[in-house]
C-alpha atoms as a PDB file:
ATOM      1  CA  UNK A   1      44.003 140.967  52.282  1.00  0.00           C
ATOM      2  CA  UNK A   2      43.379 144.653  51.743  1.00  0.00           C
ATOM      3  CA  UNK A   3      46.066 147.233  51.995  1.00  0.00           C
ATOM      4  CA  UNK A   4      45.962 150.066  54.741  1.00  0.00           C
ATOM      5  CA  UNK A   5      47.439 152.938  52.754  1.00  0.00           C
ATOM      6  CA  UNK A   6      44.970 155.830  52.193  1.00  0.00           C
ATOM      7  CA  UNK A   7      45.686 158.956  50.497  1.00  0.00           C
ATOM      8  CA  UNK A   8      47.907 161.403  53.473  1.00  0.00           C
ATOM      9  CA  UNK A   9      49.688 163.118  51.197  1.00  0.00           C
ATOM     10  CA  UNK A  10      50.925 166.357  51.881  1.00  0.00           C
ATOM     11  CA  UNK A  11      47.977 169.029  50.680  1.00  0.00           C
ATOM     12  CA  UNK A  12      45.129 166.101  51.504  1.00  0.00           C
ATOM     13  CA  UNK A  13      43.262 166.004  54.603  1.00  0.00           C
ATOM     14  CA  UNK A  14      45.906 164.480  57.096  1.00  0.00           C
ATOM     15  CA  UNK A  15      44.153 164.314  59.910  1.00  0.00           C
ATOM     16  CA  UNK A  16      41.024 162.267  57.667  1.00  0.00           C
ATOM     17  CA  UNK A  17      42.088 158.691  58.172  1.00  0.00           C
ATOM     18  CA  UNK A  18      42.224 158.853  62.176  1.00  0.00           C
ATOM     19  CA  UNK A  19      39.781 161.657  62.831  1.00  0.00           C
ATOM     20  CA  UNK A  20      40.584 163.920  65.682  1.00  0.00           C
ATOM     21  CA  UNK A  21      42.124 160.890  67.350  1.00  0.00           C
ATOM     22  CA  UNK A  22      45.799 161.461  65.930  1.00  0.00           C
ATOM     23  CA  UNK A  23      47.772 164.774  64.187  1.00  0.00           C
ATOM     24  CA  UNK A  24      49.408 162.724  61.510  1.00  0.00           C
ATOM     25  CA  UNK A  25      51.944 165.049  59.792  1.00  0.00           C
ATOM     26  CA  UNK A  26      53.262 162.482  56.136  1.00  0.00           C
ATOM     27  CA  UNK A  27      56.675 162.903  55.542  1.00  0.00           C
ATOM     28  CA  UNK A  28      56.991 161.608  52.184  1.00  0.00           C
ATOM     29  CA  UNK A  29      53.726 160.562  49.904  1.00  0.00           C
ATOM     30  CA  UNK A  30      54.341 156.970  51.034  1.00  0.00           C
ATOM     31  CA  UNK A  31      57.062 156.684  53.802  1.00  0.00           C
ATOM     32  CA  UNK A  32      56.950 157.875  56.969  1.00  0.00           C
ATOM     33  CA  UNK A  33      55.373 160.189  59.491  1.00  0.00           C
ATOM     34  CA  UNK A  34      55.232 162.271  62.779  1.00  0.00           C
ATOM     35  CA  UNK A  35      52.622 161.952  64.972  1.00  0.00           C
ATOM     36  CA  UNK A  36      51.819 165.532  66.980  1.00  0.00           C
ATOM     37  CA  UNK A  37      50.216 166.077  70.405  1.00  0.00           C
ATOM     38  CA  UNK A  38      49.785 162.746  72.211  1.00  0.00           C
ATOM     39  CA  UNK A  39      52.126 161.600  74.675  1.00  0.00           C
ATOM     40  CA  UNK A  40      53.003 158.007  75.073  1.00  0.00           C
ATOM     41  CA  UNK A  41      53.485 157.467  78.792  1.00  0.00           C
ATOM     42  CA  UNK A  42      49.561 158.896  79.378  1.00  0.00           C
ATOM     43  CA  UNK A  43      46.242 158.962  78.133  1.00  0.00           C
ATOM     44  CA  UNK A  44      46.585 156.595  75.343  1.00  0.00           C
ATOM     45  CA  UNK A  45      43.355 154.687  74.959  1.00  0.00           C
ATOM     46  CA  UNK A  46      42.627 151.827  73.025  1.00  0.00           C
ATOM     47  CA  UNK A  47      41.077 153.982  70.284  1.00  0.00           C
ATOM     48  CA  UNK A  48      44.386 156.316  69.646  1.00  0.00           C
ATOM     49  CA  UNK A  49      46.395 153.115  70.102  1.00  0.00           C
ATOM     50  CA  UNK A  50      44.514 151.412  67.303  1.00  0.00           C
ATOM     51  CA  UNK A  51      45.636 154.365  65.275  1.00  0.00           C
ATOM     52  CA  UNK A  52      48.580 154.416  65.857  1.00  0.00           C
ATOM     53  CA  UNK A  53      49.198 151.031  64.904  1.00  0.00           C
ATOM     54  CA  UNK A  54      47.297 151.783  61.979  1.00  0.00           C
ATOM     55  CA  UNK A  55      49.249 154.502  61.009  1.00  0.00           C
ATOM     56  CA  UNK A  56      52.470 152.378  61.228  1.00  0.00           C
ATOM     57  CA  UNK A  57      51.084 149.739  58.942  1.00  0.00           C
ATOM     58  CA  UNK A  58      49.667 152.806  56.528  1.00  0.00           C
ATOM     59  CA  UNK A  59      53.153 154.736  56.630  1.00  0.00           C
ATOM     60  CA  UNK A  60      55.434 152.072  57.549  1.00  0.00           C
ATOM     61  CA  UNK A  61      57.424 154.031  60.405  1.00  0.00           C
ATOM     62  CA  UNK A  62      56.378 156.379  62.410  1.00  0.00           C
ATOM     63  CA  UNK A  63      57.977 159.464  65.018  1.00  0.00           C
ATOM     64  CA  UNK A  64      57.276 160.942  68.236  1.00  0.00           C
ATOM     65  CA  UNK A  65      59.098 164.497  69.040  1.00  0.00           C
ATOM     66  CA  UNK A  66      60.002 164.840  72.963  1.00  0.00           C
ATOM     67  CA  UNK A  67      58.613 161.846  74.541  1.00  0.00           C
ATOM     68  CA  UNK A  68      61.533 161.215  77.249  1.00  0.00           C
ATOM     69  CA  UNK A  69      60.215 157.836  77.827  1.00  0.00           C
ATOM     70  CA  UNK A  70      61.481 155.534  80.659  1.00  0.00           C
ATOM     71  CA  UNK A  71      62.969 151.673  79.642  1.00  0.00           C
ATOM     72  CA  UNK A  72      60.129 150.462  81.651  1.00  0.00           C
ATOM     73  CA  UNK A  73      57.492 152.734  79.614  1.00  0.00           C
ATOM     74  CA  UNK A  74      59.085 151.971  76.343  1.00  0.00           C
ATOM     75  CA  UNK A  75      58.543 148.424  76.823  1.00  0.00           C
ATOM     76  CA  UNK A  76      55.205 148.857  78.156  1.00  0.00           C
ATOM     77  CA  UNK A  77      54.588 150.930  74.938  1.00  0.00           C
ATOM     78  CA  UNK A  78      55.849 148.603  72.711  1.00  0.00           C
ATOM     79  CA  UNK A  79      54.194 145.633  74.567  1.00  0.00           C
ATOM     80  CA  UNK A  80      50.598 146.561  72.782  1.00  0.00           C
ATOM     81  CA  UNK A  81      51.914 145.653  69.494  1.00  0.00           C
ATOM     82  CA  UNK A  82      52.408 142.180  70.807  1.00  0.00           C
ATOM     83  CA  UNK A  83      54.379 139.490  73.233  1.00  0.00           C
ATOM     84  CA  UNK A  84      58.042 140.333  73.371  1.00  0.00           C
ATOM     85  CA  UNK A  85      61.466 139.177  72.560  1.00  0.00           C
ATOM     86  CA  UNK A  86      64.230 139.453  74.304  1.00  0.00           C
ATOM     87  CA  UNK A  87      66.511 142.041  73.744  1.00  0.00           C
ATOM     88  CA  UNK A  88      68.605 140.333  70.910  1.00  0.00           C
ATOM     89  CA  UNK A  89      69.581 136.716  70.185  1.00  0.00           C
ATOM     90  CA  UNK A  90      73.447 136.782  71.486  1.00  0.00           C
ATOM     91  CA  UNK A  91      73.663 140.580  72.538  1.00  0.00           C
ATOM     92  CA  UNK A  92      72.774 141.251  76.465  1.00  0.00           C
ATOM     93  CA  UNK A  93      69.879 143.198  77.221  1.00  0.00           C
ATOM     94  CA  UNK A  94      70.360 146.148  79.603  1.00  0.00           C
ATOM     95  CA  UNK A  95      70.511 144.737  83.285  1.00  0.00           C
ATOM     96  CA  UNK A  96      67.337 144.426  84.920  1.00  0.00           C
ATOM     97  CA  UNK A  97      65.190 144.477  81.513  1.00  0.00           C
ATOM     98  CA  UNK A  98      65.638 141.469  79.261  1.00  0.00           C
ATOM     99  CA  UNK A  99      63.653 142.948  76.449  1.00  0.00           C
ATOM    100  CA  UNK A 100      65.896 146.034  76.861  1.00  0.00           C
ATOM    101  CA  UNK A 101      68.589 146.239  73.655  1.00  0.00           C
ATOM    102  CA  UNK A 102      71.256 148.819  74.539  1.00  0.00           C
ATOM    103  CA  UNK A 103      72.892 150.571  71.004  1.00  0.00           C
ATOM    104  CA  UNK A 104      75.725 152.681  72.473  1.00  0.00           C
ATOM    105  CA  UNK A 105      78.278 153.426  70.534  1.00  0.00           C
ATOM    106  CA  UNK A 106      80.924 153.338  73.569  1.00  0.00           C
ATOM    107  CA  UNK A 107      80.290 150.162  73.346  1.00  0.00           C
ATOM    108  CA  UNK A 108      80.759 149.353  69.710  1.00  0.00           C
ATOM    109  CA  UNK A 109      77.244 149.455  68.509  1.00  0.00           C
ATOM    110  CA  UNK A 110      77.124 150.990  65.491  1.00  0.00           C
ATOM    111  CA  UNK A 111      74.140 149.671  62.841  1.00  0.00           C
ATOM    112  CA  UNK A 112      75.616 151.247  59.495  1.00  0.00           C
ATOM    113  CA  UNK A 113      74.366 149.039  57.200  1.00  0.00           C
ATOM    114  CA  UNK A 114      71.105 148.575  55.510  1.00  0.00           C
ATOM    115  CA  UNK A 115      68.747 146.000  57.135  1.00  0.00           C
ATOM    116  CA  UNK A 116      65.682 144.509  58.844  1.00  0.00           C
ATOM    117  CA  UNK A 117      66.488 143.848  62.523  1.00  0.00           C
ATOM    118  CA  UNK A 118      67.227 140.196  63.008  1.00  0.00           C
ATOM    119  CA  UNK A 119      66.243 138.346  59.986  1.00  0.00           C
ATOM    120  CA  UNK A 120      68.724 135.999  60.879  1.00  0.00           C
ATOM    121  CA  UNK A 121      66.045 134.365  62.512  1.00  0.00           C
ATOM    122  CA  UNK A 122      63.467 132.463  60.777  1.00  0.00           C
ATOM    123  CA  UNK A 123      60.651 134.520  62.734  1.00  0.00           C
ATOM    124  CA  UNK A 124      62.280 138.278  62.647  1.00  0.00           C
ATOM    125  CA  UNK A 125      60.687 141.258  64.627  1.00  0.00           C
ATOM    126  CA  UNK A 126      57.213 142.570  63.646  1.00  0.00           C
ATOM    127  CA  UNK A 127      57.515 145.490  64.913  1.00  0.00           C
ATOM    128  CA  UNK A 128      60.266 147.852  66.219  1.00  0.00           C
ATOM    129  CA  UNK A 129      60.591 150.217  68.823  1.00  0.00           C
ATOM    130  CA  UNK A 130      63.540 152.810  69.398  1.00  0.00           C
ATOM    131  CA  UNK A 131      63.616 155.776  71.893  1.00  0.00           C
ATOM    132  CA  UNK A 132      66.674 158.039  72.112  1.00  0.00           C
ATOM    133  CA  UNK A 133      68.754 158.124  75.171  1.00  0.00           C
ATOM    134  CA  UNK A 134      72.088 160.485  74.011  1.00  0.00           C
ATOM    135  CA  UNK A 135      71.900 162.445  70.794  1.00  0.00           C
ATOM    136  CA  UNK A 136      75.138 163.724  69.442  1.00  0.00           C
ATOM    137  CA  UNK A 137      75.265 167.574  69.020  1.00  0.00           C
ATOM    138  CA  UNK A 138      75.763 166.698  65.066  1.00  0.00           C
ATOM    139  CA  UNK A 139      75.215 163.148  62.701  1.00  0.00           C
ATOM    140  CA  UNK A 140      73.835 159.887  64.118  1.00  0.00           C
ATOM    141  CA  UNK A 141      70.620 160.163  61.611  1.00  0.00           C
ATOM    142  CA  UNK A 142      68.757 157.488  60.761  1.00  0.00           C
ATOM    143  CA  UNK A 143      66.888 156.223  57.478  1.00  0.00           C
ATOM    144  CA  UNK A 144      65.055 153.972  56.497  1.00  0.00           C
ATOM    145  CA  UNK A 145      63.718 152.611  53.252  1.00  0.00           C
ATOM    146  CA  UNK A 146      60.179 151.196  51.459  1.00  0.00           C
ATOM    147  CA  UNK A 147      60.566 147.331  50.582  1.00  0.00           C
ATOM    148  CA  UNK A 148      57.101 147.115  49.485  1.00  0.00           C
ATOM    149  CA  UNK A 149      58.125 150.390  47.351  1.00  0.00           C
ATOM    150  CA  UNK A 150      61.371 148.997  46.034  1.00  0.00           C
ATOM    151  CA  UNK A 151      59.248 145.592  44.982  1.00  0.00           C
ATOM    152  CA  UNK A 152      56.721 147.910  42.913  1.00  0.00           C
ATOM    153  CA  UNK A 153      59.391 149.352  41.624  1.00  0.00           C
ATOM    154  CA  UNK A 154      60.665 146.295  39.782  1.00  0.00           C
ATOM    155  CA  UNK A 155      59.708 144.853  35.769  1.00  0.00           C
ATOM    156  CA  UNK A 156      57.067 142.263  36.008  1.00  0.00           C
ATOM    157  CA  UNK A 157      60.249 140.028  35.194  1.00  0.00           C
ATOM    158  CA  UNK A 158      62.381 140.742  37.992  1.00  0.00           C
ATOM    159  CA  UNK A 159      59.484 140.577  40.174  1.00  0.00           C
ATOM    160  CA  UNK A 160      58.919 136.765  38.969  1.00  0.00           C
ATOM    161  CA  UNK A 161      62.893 136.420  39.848  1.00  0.00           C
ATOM    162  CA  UNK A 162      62.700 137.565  43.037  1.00  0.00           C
ATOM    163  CA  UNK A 163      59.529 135.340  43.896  1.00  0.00           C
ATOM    164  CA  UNK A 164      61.614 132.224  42.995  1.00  0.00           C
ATOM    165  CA  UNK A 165      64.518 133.515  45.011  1.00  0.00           C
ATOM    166  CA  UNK A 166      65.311 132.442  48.583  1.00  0.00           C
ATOM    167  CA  UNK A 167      67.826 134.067  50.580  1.00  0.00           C
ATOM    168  CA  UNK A 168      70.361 132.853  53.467  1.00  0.00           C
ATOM    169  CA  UNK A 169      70.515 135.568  56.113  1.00  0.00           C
ATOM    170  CA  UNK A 170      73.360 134.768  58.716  1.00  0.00           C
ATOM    171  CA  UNK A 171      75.055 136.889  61.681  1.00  0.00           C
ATOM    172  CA  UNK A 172      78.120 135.201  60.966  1.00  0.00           C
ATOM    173  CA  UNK A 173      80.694 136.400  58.902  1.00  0.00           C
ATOM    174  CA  UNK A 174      82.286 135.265  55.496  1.00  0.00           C
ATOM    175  CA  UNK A 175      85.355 136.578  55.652  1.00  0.00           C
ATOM    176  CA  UNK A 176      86.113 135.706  52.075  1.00  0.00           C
ATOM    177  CA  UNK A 177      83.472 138.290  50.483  1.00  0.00           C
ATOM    178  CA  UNK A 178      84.824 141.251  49.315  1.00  0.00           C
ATOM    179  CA  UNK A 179      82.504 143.845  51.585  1.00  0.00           C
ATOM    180  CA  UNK A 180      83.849 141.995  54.570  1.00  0.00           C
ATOM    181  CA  UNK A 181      87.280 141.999  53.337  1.00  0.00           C
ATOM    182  CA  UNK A 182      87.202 146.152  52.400  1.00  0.00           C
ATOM    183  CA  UNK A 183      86.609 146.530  56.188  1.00  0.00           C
ATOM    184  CA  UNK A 184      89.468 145.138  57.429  1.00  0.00           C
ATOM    185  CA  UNK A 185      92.102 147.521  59.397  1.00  0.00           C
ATOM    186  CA  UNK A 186      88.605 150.654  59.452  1.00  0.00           C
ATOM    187  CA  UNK A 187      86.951 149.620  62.715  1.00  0.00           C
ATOM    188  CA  UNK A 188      88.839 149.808  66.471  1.00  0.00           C
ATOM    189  CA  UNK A 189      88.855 147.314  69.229  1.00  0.00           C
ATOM    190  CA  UNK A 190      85.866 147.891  71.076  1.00  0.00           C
ATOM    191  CA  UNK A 191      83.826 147.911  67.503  1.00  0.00           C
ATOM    192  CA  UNK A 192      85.328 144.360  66.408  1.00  0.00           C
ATOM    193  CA  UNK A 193      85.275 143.230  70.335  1.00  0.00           C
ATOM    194  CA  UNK A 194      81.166 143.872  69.653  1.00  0.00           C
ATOM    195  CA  UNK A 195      80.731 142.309  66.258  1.00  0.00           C
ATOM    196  CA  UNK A 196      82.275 138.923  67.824  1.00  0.00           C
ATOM    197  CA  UNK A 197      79.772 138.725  70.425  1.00  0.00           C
ATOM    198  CA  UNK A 198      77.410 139.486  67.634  1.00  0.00           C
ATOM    199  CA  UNK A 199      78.446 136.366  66.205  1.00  0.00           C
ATOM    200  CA  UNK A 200      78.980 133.988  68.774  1.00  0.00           C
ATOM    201  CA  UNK A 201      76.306 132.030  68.648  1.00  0.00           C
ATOM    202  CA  UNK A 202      75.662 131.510  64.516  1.00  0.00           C
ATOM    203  CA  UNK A 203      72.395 131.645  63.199  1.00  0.00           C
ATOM    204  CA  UNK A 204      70.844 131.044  59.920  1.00  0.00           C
ATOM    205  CA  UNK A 205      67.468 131.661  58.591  1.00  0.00           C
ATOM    206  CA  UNK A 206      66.394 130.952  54.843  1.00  0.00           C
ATOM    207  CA  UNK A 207      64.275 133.668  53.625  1.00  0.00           C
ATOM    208  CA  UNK A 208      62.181 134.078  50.279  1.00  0.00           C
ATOM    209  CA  UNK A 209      63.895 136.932  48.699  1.00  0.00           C
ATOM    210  CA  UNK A 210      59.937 138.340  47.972  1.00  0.00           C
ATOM    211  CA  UNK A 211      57.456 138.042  51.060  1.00  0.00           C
ATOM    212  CA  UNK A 212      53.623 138.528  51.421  1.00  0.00           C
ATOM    213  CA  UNK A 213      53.318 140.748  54.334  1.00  0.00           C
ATOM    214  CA  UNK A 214      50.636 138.905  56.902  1.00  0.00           C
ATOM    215  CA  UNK A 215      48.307 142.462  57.446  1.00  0.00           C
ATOM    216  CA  UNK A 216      47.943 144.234  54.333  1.00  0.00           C
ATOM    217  CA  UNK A 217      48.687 141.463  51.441  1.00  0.00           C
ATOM    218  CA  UNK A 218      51.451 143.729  50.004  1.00  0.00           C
ATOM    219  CA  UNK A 219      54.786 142.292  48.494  1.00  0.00           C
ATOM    220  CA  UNK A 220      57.676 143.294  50.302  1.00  0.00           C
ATOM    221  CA  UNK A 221      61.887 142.655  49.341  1.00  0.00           C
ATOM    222  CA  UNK A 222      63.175 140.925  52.223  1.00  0.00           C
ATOM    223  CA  UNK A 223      66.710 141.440  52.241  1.00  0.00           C
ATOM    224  CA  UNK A 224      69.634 143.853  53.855  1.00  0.00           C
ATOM    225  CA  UNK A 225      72.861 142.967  55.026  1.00  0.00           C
ATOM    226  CA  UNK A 226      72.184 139.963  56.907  1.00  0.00           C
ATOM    227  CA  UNK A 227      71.176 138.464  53.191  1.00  0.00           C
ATOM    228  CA  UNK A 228      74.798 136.615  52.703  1.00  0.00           C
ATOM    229  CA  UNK A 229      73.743 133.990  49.890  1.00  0.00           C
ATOM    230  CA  UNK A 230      71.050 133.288  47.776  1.00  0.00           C
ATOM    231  CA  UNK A 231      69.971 129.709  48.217  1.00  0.00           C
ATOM    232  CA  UNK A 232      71.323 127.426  44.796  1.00  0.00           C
ATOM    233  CA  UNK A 233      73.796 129.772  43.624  1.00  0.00           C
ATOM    234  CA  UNK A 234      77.458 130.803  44.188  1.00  0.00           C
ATOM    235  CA  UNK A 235      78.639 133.497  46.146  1.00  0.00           C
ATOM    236  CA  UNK A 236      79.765 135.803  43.217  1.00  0.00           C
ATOM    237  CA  UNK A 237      75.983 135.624  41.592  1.00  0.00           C
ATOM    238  CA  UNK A 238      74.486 135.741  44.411  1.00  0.00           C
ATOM    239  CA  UNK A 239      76.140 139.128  45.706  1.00  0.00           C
ATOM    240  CA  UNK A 240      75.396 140.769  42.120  1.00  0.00           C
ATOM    241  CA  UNK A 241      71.604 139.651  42.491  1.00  0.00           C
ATOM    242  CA  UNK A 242      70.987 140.621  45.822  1.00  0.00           C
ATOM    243  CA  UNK A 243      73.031 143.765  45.048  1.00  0.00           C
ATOM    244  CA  UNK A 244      70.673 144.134  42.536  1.00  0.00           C
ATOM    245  CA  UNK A 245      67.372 143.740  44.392  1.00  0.00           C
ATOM    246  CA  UNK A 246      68.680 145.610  47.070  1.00  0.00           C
ATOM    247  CA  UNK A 247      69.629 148.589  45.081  1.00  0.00           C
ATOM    248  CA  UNK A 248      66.127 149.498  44.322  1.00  0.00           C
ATOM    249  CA  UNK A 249      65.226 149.282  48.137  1.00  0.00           C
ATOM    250  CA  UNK A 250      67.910 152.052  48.854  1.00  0.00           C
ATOM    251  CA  UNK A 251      66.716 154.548  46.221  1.00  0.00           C
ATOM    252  CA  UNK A 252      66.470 158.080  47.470  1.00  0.00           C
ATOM    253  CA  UNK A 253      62.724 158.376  46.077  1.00  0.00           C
ATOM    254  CA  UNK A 254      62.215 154.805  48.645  1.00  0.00           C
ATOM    255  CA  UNK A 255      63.568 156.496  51.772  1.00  0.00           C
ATOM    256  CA  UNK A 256      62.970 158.653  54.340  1.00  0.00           C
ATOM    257  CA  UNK A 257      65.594 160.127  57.369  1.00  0.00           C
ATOM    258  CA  UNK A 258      64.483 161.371  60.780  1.00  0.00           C
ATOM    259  CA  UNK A 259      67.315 163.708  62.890  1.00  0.00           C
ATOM    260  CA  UNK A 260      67.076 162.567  66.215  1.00  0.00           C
ATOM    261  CA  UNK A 261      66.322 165.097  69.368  1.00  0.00           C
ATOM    262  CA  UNK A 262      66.253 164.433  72.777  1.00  0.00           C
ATOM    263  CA  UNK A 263      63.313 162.121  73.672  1.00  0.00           C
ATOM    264  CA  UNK A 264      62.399 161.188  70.258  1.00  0.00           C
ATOM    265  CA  UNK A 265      60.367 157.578  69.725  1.00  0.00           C
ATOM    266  CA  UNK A 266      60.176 155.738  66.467  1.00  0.00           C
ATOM    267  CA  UNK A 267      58.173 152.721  65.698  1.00  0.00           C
ATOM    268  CA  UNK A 268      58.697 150.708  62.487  1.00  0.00           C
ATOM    269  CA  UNK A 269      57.289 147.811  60.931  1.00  0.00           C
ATOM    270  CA  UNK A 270      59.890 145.884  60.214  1.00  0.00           C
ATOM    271  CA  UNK A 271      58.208 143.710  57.760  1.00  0.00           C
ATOM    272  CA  UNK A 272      57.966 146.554  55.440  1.00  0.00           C
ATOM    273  CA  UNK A 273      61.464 148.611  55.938  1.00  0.00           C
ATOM    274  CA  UNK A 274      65.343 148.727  55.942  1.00  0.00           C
ATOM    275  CA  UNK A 275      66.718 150.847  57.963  1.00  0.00           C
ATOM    276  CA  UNK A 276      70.619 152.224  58.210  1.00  0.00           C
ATOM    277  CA  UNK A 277      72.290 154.295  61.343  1.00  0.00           C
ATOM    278  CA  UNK A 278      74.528 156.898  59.365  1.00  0.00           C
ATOM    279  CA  UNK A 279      78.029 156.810  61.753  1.00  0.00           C
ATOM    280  CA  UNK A 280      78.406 160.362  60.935  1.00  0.00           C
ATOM    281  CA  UNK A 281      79.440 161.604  64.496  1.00  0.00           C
ATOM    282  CA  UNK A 282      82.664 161.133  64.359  1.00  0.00           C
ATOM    283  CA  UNK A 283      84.073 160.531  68.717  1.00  0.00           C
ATOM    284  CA  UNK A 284      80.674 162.040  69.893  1.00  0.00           C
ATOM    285  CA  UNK A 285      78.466 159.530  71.945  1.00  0.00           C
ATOM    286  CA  UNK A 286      74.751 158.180  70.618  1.00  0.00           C
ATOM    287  CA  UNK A 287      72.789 155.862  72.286  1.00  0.00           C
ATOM    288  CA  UNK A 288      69.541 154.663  71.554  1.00  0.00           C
ATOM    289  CA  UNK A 289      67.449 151.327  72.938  1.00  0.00           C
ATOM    290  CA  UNK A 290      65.033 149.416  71.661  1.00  0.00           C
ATOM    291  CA  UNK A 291      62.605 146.794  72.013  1.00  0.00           C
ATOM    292  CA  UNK A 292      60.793 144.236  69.505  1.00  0.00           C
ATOM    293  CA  UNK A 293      58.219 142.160  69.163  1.00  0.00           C
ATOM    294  CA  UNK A 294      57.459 138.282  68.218  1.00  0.00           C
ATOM    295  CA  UNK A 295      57.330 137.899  64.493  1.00  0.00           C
ATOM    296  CA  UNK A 296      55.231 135.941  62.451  1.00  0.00           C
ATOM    297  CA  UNK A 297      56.969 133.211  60.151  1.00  0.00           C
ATOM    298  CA  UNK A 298      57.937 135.277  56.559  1.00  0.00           C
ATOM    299  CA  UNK A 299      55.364 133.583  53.434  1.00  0.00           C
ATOM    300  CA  UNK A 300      57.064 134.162  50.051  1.00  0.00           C
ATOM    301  CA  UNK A 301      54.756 135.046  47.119  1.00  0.00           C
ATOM    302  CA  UNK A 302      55.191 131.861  46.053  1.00  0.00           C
ATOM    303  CA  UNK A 303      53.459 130.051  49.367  1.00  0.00           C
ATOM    304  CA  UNK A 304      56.843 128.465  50.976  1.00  0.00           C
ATOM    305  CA  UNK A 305      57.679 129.857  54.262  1.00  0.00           C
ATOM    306  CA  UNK A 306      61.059 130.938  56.171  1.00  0.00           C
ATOM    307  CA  UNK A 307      62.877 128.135  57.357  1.00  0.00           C
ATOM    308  CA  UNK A 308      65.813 128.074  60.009  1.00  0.00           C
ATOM    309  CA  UNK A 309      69.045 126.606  58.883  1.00  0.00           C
ATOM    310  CA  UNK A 310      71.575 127.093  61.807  1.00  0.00           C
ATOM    311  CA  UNK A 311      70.832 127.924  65.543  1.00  0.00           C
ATOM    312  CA  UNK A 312      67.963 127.672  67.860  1.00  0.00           C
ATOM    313  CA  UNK A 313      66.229 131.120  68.499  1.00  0.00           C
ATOM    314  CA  UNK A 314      63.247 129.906  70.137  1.00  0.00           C
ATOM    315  CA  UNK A 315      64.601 131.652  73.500  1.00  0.00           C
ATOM    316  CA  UNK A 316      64.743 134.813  71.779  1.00  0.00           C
ATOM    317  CA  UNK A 317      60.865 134.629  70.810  1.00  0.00           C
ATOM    318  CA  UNK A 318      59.412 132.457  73.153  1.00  0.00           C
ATOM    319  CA  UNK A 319      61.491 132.488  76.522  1.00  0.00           C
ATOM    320  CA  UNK A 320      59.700 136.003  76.912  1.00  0.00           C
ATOM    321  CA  UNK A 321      58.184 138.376  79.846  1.00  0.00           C
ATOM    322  CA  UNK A 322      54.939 138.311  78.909  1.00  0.00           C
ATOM    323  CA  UNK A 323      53.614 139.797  81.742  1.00  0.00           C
END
């Protein structure tokens, strides 16, 4: 497979790789874009829809300013990239619109912590799409990170580690690690109320820790927080090597943040990217929603696929509205 990246660094020719179909403004040399002058909900032919989906592959996630989007024209959006999930695996989708995922914080949803959406799975999200519904006046940022980066970044020798390497990514929680342990007595009611009906129905996925991704051939570090254990060794190695591995995802140079305004749409591949809510709002109210779609089984460098250990998602990826 051939990569998709082309050179859309600031000071090139932006606009070169998609013509005059799309205004693609770079945001970093590799990471992230905006996309000017096109609105979602109209006039977007095959053509500009091919580039767009080509920019997301080339820049990994990409942003629309002041699309005010309706559920029903976010999910029709987000439909092109492929079939649907539902809305989450053991979270309720917002009533009337099962691919629908509601993040309010009134109610508790608050995604501070590094990750790839639902790679408790063994078939996570390709793709990701988030529109803004309440913006607080200050905070509520979001950024997200370069796997393929952070696996360029490494020696040849860690690279050969993390090939080798396979992961256990869980929604449950083991209370006896110390990061789950340093939050006891910091989060209120309605916030733990949330993260036990995150976990109420347990799921495991094995991942390898370094995965081909399926369109462009590129390496990638699939971890985040859902990465509990590393397959074959205990927990206290296993948190200092994926603490390792992941600390080269989260480097500044690796990351990008987008301030959310009213209306804004993102679209990340989540094959390719972390991503972390900052909870910087303090009481104010932010609410976002988002929909996925189907993912293809994860291939480690190595040739052995994901596997599922614990729970049956196939509901969540093939129960779908596929209308």
């Amino acid at each position: 497979m051939t990569a998709v990246h082309e050179d859309t660094t600031p000071g090139s020719s932006d606009r070169a790789p998609y013509g005059d179909q799309l205004d693609v403004r770079p945001l970093t040399a590799h990471l992230g874009a905006e996309i000017r002058g096109i609105s979602l909900a109209r006039d977007l032919d095959e053509v500009r829809f091919a580039h767009i989906r080509r920019a997301v592959l080339a820049h990994r996630v990409i942003f629309f300013r002041h699309q005010h989007l309706s559920g029903d024209e976010q999910i029709a959006f987000t439909r092109r990239f492929g079939p649907l999930t539902l809305a989450h695996p053991t979270l309720p989708a917002v009533e009337g619109a099962p691919t629908l995922y509601d993040l309010d914080s009134e109610g508790g949803a608050h995604a501070d912590m590094w990750h790839s959406d639902v790679t408790f799975v063994d078939q996570p999200p390709d793709f990701s799409v988030l529109r803004t519904v309440i913006v607080p006046d200050v905070g509520g940022d979001t950024i997200w990170a370069d796997t393929v980066a952070a696996y360029q970044s490494l020696r040849p020798e860690l690279q050969q580690l993390a090939i080798a390497l396979r992961a256990v990514h869980t929604n449950g929680y083991d209370y006896g690690r110390p990061d789950f342990r340093s939050l006891e007595g910091k989060v209120d009611s309605v916030r733990r109320a949330h993260s036990r009906q995150f976990a109420s129905t347990v799921y495991q996925a094995e991942h390898p820790v370094a995965r081909v991704h399926p369109e462009t051939g590129e390496h990638a570090l699939l971890l985040g927080s859902f990465a509990q254990r590393l397959a074959g060794y205990n927990t206290a190695d296993s948190l200092d090597l994926i603490r390792l591995f992941q600390s080269h995802v989260v480097r500044p140079d690796n990351t990008v943040r987008w301030h959310w305004q009213p209306g804004d749409v993102a679209v990340w591949d989540n094959r390719s990217t972390q991503h972390y809510a900052t909870y910087d709002y303090g009481s104010a109210r932010r609410k976002v929603q988002r929909v996925t779609t189907v993912g293809s089984l994860p291939l480690g460098v190595d040739g052995r696929p994901s596997k599922p250990l614990q729970g049956d998602p196939a509901a969540y990826y093939q129960g779908l509205d596929r209308a």
